[in-house]
Protein backbone atom coordinates (compact mmCIF):
# COMPACT_ATOMS: atom_id res chain seq x y z
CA UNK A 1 22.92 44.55 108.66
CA UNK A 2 22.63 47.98 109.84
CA UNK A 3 20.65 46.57 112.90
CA UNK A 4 23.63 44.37 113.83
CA UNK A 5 25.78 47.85 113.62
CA UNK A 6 24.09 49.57 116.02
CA UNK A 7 24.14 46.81 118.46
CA UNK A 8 28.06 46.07 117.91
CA UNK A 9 28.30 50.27 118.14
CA UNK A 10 25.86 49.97 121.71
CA UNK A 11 28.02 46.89 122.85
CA UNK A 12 31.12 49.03 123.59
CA UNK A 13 31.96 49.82 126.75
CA UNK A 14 35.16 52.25 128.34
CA UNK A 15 37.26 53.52 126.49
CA UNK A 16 36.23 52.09 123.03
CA UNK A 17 32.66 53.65 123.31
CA UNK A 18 34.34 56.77 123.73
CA UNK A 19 36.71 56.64 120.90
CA UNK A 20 33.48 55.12 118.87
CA UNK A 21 31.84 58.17 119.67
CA UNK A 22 34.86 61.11 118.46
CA UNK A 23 34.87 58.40 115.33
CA UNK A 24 31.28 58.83 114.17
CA UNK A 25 31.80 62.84 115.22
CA UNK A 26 34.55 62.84 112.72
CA UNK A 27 32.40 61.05 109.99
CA UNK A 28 29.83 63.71 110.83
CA UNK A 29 31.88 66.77 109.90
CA UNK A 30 31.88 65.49 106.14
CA UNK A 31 28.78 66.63 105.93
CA UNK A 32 29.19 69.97 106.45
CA UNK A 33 30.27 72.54 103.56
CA UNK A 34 32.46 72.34 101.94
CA UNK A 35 31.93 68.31 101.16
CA UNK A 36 28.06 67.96 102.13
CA UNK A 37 28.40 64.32 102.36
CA UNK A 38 25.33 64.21 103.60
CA UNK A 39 24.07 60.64 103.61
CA UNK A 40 27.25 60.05 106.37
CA UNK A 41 24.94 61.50 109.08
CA UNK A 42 22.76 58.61 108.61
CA UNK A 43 25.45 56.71 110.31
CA UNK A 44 27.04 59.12 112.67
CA UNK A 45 23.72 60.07 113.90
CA UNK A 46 21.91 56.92 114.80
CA UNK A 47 25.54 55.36 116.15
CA UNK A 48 25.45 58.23 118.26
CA UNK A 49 21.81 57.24 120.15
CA UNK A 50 23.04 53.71 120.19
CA UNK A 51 25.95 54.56 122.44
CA UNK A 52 24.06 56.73 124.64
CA UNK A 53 20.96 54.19 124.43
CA UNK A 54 22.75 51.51 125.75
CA UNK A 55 21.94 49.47 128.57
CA UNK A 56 24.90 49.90 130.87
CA UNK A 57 24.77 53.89 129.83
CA UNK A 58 24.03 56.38 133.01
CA UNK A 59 22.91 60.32 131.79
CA UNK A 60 26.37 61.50 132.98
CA UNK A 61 27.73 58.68 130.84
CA UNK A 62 25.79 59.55 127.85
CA UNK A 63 27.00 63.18 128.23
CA UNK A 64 30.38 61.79 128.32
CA UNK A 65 29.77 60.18 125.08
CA UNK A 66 28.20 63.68 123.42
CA UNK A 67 30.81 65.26 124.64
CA UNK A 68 33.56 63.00 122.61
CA UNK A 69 31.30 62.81 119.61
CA UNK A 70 30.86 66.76 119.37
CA UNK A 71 35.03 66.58 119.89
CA UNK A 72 35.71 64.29 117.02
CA UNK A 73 32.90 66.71 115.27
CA UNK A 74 34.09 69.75 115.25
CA UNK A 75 38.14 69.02 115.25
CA UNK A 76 36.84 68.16 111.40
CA UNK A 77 35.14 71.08 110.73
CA UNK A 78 37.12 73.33 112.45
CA UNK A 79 40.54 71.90 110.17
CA UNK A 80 40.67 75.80 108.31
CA UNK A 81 41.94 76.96 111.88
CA UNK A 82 45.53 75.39 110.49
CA UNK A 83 45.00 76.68 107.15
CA UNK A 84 45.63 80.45 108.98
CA UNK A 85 48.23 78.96 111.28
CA UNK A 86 50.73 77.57 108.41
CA UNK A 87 50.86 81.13 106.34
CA UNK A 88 53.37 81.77 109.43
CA UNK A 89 54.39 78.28 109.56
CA UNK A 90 58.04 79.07 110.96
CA UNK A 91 56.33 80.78 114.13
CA UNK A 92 53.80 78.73 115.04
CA UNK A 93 54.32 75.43 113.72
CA UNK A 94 53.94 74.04 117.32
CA UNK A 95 50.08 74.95 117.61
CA UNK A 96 49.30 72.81 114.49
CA UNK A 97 48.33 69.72 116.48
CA UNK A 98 47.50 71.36 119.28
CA UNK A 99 44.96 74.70 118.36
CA UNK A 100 42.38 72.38 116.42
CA UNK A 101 41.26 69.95 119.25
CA UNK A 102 41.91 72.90 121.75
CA UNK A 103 39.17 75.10 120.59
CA UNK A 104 36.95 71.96 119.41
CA UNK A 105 36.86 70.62 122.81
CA UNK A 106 34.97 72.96 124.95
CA UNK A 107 32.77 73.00 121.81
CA UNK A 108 31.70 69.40 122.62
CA UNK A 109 30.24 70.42 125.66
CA UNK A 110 26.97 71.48 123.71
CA UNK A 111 26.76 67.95 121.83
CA UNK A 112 27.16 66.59 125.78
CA UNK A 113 23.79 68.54 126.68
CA UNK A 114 21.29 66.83 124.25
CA UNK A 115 22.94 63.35 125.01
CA UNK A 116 22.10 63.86 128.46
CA UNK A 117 18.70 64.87 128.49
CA UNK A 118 18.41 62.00 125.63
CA UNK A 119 19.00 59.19 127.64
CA UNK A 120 16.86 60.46 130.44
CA UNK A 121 13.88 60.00 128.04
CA UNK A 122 12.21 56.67 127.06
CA UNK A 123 13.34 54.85 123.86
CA UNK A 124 12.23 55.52 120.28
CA UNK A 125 10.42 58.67 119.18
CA UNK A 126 10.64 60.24 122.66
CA UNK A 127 14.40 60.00 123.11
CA UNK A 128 14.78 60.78 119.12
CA UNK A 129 12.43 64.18 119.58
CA UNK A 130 14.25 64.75 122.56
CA UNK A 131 17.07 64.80 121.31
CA UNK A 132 16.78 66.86 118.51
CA UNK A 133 14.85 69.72 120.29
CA UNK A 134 17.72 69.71 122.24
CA UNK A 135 20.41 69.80 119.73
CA UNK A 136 18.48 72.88 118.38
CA UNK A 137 18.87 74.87 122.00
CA UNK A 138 22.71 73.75 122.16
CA UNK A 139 23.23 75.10 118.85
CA UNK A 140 21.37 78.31 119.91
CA UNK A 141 23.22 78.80 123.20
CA UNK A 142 26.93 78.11 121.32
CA UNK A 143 25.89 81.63 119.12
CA UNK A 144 25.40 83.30 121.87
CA UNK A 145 27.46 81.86 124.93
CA UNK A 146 30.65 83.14 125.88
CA UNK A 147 30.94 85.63 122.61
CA UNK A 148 29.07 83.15 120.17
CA UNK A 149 30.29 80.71 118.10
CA UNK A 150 27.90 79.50 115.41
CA UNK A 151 29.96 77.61 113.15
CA UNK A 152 28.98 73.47 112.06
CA UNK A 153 25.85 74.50 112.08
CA UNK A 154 24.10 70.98 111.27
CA UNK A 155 21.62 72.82 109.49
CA UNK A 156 24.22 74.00 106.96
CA UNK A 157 24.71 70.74 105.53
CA UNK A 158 21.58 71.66 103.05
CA UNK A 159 24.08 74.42 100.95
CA UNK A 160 25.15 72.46 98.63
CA UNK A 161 22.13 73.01 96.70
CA UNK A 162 19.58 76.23 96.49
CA UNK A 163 16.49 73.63 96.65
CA UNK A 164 16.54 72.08 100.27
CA UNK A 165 17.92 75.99 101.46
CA UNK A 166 14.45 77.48 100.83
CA UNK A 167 13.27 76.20 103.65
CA UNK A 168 15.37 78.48 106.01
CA UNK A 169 13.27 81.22 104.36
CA UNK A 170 10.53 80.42 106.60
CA UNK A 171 12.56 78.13 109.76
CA UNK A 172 15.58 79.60 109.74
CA UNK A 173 19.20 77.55 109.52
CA UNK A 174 18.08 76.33 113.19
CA UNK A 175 14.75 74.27 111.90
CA UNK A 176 17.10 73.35 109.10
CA UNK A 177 19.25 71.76 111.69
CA UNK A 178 16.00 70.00 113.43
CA UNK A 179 14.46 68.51 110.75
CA UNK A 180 18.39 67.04 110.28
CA UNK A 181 18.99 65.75 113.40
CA UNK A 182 15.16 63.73 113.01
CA UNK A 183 15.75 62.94 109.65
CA UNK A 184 19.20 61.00 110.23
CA UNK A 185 17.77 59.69 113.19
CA UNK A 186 14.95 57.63 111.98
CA UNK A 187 17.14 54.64 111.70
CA UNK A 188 17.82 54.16 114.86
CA UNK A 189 13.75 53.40 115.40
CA UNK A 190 13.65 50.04 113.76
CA UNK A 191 11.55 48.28 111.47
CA UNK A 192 8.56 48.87 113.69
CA UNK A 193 8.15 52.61 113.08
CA UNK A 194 7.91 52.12 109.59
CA UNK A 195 5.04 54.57 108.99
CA UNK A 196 6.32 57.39 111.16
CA UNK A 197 9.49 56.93 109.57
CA UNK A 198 7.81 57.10 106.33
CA UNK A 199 5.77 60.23 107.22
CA UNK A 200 8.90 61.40 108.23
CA UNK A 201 10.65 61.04 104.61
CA UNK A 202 7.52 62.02 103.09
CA UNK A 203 7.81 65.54 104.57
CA UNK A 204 11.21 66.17 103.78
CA UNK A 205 10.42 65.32 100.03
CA UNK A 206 7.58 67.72 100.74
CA UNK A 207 10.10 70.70 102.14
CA UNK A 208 12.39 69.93 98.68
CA UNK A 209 9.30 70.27 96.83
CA UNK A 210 8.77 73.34 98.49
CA UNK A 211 11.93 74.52 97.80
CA UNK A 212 11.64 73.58 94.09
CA UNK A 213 8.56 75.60 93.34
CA UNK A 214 9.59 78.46 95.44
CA UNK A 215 12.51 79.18 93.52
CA UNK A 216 10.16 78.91 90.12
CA UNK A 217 7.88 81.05 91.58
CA UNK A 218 10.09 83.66 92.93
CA UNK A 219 12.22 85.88 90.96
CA UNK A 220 15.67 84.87 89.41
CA UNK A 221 18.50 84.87 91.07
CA UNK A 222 20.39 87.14 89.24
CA UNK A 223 17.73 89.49 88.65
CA UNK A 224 16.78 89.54 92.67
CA UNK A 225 20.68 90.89 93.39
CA UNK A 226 20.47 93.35 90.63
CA UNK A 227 17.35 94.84 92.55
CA UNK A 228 19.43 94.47 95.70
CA UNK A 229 22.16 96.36 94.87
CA UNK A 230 20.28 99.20 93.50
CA UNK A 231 20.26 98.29 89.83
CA UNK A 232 17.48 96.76 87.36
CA UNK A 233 17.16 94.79 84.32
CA UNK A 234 17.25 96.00 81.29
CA UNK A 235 16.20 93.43 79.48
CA UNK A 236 13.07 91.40 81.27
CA UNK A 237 12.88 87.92 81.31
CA UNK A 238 14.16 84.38 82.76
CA UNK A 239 16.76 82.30 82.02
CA UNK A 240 16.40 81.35 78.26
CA UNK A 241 13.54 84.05 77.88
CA UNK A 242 16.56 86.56 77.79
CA UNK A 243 19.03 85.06 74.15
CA UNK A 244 17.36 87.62 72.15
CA UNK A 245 18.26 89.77 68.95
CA UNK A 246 21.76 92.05 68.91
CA UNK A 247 18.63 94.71 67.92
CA UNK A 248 17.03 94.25 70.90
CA UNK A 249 20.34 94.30 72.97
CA UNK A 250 21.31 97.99 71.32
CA UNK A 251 17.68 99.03 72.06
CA UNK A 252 17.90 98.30 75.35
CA UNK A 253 21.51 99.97 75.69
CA UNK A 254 22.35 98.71 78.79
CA UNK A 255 24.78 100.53 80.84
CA UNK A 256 26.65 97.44 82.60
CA UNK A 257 26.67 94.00 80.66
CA UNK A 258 27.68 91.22 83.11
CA UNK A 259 29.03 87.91 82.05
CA UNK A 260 29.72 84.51 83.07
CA UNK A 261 32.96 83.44 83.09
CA UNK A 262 32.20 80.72 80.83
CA UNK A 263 30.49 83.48 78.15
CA UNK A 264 33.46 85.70 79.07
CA UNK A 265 36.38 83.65 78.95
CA UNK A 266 35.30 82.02 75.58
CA UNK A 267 35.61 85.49 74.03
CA UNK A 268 39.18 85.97 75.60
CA UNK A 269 39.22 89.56 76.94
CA UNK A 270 37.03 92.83 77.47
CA UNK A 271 37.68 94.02 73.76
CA UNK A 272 36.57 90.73 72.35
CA UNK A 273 33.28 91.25 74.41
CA UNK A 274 32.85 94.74 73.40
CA UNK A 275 32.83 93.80 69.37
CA UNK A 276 29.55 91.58 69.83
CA UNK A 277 26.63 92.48 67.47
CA UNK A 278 24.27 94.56 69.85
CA UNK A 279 26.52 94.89 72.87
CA UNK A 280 29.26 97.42 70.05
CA UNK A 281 26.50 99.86 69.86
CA UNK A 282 25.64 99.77 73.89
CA UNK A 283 26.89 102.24 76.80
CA UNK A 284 28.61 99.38 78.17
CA UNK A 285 30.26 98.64 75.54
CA UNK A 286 31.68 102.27 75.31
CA UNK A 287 32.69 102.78 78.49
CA UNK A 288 33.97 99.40 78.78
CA UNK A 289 31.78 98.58 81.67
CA UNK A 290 31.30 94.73 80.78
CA UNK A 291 32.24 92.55 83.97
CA UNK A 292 32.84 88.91 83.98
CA UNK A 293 31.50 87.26 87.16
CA UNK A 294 31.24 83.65 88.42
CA UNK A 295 28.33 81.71 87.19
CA UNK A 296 27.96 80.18 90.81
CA UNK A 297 27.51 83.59 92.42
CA UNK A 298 25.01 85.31 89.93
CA UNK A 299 22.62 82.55 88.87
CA UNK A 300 22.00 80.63 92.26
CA UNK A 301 21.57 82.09 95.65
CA UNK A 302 24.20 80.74 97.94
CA UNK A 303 26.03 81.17 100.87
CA UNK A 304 27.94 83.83 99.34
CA UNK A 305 25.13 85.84 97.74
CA UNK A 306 25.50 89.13 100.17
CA UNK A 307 28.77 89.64 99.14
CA UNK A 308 27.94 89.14 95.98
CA UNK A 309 24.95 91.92 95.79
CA UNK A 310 28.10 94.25 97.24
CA UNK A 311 30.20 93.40 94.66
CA UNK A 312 27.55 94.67 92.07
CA UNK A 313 26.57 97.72 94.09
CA UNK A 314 30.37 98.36 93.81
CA UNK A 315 29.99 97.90 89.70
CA UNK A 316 26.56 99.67 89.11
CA UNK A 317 27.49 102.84 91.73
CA UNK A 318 30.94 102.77 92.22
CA UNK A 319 33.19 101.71 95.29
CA UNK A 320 31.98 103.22 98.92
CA UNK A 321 33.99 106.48 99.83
């Protein structure tokens, strides 16, 4: 079935290939934050190298083609440029259908590059390797080209999760973005590439794996931003290792408590908090230096963790002069 696809997507020709190709662009940009609907690219992707694959397809065509794709891609992941423009919606209502493809256009142009030298190389593997080496330099050049623009990232697809992000650690958001672009295209090989294909998925189940124990074996989250900011622990531990006795909570006499919203919230205000067994008879407690924070930005690293480690530099030292 998803053979027959790829031949109906390679069969257009004129003007339908083209508006084929800002289709499966659009479909694309769900996969980037803040929807990471990933599996999307596994259809985007591989319609993609069947329209510049095709028979009747010259390189300047196939640029053509990369060039509507990366149109239809990033006039979806560029829609928060008419968020801004509607809080003055009485001024520049007139730019709202007209700012979004604007800036996404020229953008294009680096999706146009790798579908060039793609169809210049021979089918399967070469053209699929190719391609994504390619990608990789386009997305490169757009950072730094003309004041830099490094936004849709493909790599950036992986945030939804802390696991497949580990990875950067070592590759950088860039090899994130390669070992995308080959893993959505394997479909486009066939059935006769089965065992590259299957090497192929085998190594990205390797990288989560990798991710997975590198997160066990590293240190918390939470504790890793405390350091950061300039603070420490002062009760050691992981996760559960950390519900311990009110005793041992006045012992420790922490001088900042931080909380969840979900611990927080449950209480119902800072007083509440401050009347817990252990955490009465703590500095915290006294000076009323107990801060609820969001679960999301203390116990996982994320996109947002650096402004996160300022926000508690700003609660252990104080805000910057």
């Amino acid at each position: 079935m998803f053979s027959a696809f790829l031949r109906g997507i390679a069969a257009l020709a004129g003007w339908r290939a083209l508006l084929a190709a800002f289709g499966l662009g659009l479909l694309a940009a769900l996969a980037l934050p803040p929807v990471y609907a990933v599996p999307v690219l596994l259809v985007s992707i591989p319609g993609l190298l069947a329209l510049i694959g095709a028979a009747r397809t010259s390189p300047l065509r196939a640029a053509t083609i990369g060039l509507f794709w990366g149109w239809g891609h990033h006039v979806g992941g560029l829609y928060w440029i008419t968020n801004a423009i509607l809080t003055e919606v009485d001024r520049f209502w007139w730019l709202v259908p007209i700012a979004v493809p604007a800036v996404a256009l020229p953008l294009g142009l680096f999706i146009a590059l790798p579908a060039w030298l793609a169809r210049r190389a021979a089918p399967g593997w070469p053209r699929l390797l190719v391609f994504a080496g390619a990608w990789v330099v386009a997305e490169m050049l757009r950072g730094v080209l003309f004041t830099g623009f490094p936004w849709n990232l493909i790599g950036t697809v992986w945030a939804f999760s802390a696991v497949p992000l580990q990875g950067a650690a070592w590759v950088g958001v860039h090899g994130l973005s390669l070992a995308t672009i080959l893993l959505a295209g394997l479909p486009v090989l066939g059935r006769g590439r089965a065992l590259p294909g299957g090497a192929a998925a085998l190594a990205l189940l390797g990288f989560g794996a990798f991710g997975a124990v590198r997160l066990a074996a590293g240190p918390e989250a939470a504790a890793q931003m405390i350091e950061w900011a300039g603070g420490q622990q002062a009760i050691e531990g992981k996760g559960m290792q950390r519900l311990t006795s009110p005793e041992i909570i006045a012992q420790a006499n922490p001088d900042i408590i931080l909380m969840t919203e979900f611990g927080f919230d449950r209480l119902g205000s800072l007083e509440q908090a401050k009347t817990l067994p252990g955490v009465a008879q703590t500095e915290a407690a006294r000076t009323g230096r107990i801060f609820r924070l969001s679960e999301h930005d203390l116990t996982y690293f994320n996109p947002d963790t650096g402004a996160c480690v300022e926000r508690l530099a700003a609660l252990i030292h104080g805000p910057l002069p």
